[in-house]
C-alpha atoms as a PDB file:
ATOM      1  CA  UNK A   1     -10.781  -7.641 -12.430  1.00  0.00           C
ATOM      2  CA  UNK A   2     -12.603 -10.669 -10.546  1.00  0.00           C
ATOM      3  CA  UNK A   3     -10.734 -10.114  -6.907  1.00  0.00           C
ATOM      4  CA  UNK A   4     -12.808 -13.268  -5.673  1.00  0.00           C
ATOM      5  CA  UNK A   5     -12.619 -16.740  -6.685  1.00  0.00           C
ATOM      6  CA  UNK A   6     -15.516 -18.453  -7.984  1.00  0.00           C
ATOM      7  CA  UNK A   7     -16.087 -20.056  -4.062  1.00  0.00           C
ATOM      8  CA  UNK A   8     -16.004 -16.094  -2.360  1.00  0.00           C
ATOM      9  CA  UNK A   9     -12.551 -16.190  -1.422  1.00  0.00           C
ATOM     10  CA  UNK A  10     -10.235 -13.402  -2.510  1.00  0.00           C
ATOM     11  CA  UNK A  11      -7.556 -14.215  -4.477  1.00  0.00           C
ATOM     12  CA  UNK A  12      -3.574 -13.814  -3.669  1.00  0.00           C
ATOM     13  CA  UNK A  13      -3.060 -12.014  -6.954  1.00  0.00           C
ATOM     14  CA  UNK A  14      -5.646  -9.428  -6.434  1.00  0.00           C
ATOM     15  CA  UNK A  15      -4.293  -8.432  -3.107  1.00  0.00           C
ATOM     16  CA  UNK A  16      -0.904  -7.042  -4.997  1.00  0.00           C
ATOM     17  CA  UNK A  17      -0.452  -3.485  -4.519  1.00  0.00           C
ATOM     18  CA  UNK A  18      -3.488  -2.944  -2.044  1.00  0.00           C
ATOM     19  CA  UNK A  19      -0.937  -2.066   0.681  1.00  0.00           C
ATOM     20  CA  UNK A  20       0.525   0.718  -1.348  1.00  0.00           C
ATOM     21  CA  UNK A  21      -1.901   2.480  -2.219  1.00  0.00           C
ATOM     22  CA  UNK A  22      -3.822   2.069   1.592  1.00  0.00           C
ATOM     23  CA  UNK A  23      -0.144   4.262   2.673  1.00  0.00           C
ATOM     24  CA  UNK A  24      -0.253   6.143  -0.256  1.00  0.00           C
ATOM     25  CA  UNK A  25      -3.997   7.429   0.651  1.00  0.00           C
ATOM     26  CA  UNK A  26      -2.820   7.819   4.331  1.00  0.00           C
ATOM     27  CA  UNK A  27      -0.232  10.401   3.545  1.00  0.00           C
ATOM     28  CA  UNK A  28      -2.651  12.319   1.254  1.00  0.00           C
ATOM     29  CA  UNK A  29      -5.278  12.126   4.045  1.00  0.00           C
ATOM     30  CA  UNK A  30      -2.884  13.424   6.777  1.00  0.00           C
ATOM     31  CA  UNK A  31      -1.667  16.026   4.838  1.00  0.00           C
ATOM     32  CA  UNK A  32      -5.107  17.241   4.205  1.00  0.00           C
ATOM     33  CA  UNK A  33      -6.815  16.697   7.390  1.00  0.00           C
ATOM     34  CA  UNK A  34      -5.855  19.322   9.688  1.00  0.00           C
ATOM     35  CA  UNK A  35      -7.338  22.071   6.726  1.00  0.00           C
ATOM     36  CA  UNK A  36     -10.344  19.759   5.732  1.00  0.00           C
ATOM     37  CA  UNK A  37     -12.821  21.227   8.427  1.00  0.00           C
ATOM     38  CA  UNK A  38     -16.514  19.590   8.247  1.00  0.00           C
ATOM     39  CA  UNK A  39     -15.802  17.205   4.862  1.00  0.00           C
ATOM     40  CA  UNK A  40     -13.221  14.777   6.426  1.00  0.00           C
ATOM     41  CA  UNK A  41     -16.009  12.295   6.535  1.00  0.00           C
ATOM     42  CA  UNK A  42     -16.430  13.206   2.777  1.00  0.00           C
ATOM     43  CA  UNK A  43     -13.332  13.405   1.798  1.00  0.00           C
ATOM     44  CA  UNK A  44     -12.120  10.341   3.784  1.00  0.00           C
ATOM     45  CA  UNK A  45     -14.385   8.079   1.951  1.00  0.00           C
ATOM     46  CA  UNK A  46     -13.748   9.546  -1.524  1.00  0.00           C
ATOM     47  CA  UNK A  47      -9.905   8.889  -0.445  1.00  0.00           C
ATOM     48  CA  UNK A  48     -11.585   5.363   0.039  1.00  0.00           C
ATOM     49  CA  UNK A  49     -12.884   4.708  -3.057  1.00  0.00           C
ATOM     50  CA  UNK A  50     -10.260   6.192  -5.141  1.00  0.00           C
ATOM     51  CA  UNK A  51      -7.659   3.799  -3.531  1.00  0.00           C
ATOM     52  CA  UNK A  52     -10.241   1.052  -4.146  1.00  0.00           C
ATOM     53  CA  UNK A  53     -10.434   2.298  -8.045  1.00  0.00           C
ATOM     54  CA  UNK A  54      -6.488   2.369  -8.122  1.00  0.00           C
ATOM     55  CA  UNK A  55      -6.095  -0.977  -6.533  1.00  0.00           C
ATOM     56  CA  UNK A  56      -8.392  -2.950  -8.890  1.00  0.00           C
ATOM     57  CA  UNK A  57      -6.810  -0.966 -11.652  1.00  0.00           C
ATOM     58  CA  UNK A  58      -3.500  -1.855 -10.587  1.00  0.00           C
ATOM     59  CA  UNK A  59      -4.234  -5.679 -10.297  1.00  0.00           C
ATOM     60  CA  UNK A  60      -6.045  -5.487 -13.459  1.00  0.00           C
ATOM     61  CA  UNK A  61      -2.893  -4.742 -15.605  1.00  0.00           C
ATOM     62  CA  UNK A  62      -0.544  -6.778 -13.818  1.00  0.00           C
ATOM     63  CA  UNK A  63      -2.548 -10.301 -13.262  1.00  0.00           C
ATOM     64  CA  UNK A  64      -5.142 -10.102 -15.799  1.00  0.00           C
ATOM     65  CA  UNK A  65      -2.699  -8.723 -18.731  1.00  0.00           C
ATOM     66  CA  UNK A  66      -5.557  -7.975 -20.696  1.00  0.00           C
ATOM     67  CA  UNK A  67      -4.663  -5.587 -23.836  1.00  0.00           C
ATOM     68  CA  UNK A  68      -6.642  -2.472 -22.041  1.00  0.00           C
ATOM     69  CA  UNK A  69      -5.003  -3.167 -18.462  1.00  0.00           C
ATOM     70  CA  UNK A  70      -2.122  -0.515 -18.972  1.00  0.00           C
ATOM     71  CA  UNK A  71      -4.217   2.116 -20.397  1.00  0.00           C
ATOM     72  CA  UNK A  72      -6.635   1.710 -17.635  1.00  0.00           C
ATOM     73  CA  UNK A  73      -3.539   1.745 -14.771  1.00  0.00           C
ATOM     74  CA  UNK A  74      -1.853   4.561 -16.820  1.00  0.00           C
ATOM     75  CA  UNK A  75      -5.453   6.240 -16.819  1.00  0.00           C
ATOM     76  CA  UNK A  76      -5.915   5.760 -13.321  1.00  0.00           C
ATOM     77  CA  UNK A  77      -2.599   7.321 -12.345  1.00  0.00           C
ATOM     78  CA  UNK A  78      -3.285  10.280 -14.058  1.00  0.00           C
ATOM     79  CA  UNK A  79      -6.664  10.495 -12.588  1.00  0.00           C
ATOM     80  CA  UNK A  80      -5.251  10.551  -8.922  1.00  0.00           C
ATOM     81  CA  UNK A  81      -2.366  12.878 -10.098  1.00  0.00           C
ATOM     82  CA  UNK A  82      -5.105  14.986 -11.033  1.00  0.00           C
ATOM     83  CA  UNK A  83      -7.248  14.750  -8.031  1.00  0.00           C
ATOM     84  CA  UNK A  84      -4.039  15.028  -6.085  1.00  0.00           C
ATOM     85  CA  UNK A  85      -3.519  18.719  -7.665  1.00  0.00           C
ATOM     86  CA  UNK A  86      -7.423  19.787  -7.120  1.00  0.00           C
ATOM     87  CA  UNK A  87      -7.447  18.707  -3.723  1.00  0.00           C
ATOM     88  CA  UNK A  88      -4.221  20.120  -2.949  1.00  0.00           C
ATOM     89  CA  UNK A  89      -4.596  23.416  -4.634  1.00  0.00           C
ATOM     90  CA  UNK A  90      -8.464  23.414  -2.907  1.00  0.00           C
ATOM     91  CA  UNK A  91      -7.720  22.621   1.115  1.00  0.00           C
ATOM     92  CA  UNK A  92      -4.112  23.332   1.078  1.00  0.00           C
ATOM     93  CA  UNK A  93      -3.796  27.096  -0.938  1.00  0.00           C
ATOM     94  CA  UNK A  94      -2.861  28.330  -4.269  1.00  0.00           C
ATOM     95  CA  UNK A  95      -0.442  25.807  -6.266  1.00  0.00           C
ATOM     96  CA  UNK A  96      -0.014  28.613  -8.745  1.00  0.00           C
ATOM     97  CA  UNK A  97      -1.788  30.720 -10.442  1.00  0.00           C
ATOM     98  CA  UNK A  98      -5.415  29.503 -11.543  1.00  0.00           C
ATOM     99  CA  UNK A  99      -5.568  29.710 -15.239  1.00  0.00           C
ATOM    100  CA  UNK A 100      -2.447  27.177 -14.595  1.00  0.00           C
ATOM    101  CA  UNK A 101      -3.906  25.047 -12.388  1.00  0.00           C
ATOM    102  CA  UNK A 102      -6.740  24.938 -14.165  1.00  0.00           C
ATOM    103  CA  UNK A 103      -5.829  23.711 -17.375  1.00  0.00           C
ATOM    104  CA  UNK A 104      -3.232  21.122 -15.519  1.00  0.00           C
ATOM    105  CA  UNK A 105      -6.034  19.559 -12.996  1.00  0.00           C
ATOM    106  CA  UNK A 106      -8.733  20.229 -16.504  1.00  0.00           C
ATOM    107  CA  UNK A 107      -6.223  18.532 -18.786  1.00  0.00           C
ATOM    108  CA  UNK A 108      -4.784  15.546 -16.710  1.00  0.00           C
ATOM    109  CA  UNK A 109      -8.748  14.734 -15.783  1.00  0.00           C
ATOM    110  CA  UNK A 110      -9.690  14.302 -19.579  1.00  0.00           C
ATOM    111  CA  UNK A 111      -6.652  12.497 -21.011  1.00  0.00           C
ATOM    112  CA  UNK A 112      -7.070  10.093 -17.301  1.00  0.00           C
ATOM    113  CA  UNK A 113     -11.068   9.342 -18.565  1.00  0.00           C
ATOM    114  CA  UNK A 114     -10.026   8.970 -22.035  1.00  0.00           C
ATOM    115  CA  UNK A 115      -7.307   6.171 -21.425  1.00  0.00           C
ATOM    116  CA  UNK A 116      -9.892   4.651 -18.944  1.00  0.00           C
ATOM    117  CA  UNK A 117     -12.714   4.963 -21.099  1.00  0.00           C
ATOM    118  CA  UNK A 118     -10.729   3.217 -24.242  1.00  0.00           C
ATOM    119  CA  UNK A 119      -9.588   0.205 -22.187  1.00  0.00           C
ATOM    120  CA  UNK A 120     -12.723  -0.994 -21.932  1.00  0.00           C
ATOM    121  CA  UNK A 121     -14.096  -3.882 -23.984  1.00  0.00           C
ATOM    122  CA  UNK A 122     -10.287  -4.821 -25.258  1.00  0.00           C
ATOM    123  CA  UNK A 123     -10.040  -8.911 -24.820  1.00  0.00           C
END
């Protein structure tokens, strides 16, 4: 996804969605921040980037349209529903029990970089 225009200005249709997931990232963040000790810095800037990820993911699929673009969204969702879980179950206490977790955060993780990795190169 090319969010600028060829002159270095961003583009209206790469903006779409940005605001969502900016809230979205918020609520995760102020859940998480009164157990997240020394790594808020960390963990506020890997917050960051997966938003960032999400975003261009997001515009990808619906201004682009290119034949990958809804594996890489659906990809992408799973990835931060799997993050979500980890990070949870990891600052905030158990989930459930870990052989569970495990294979959910293990499992989600692997089909979210498979759908990523096969959307690549489709034109």
């Amino acid at each position: 996804v090319r969010p600028y225009s060829a002159h270095g200005t961003v583009r209206a249709e790469a903006c779409d969605g940005i605001t969502t997931f900016e809230f979205l990232a918020g609520v995760v963040y102020h859940t998480l921040w009164p157990v997240l000790g020394g790594l808020s810095i960390q963990v506020a800037l890997y917050i960051g980037v997966i938003s960032a990820m999400a975003w261009q993911s997001w515009a990808g699929w619906h201004r682009v349209l290119s034949p990958g673009g809804p594996r890489a969204a659906i990809g992408l969702v799973v990835f931060l529903l799997s993050y979500g879980v980890l990070a949870f179950h990891r600052f905030r206490g158990p989930i459930g029990d870990r052989p569970t977790v495990t294979i959910v955060i293990l499992s989600s993780y692997l089909m979210a970089q498979f759908l990523i990795a096969s959307s690549v190169g489709d034109e």
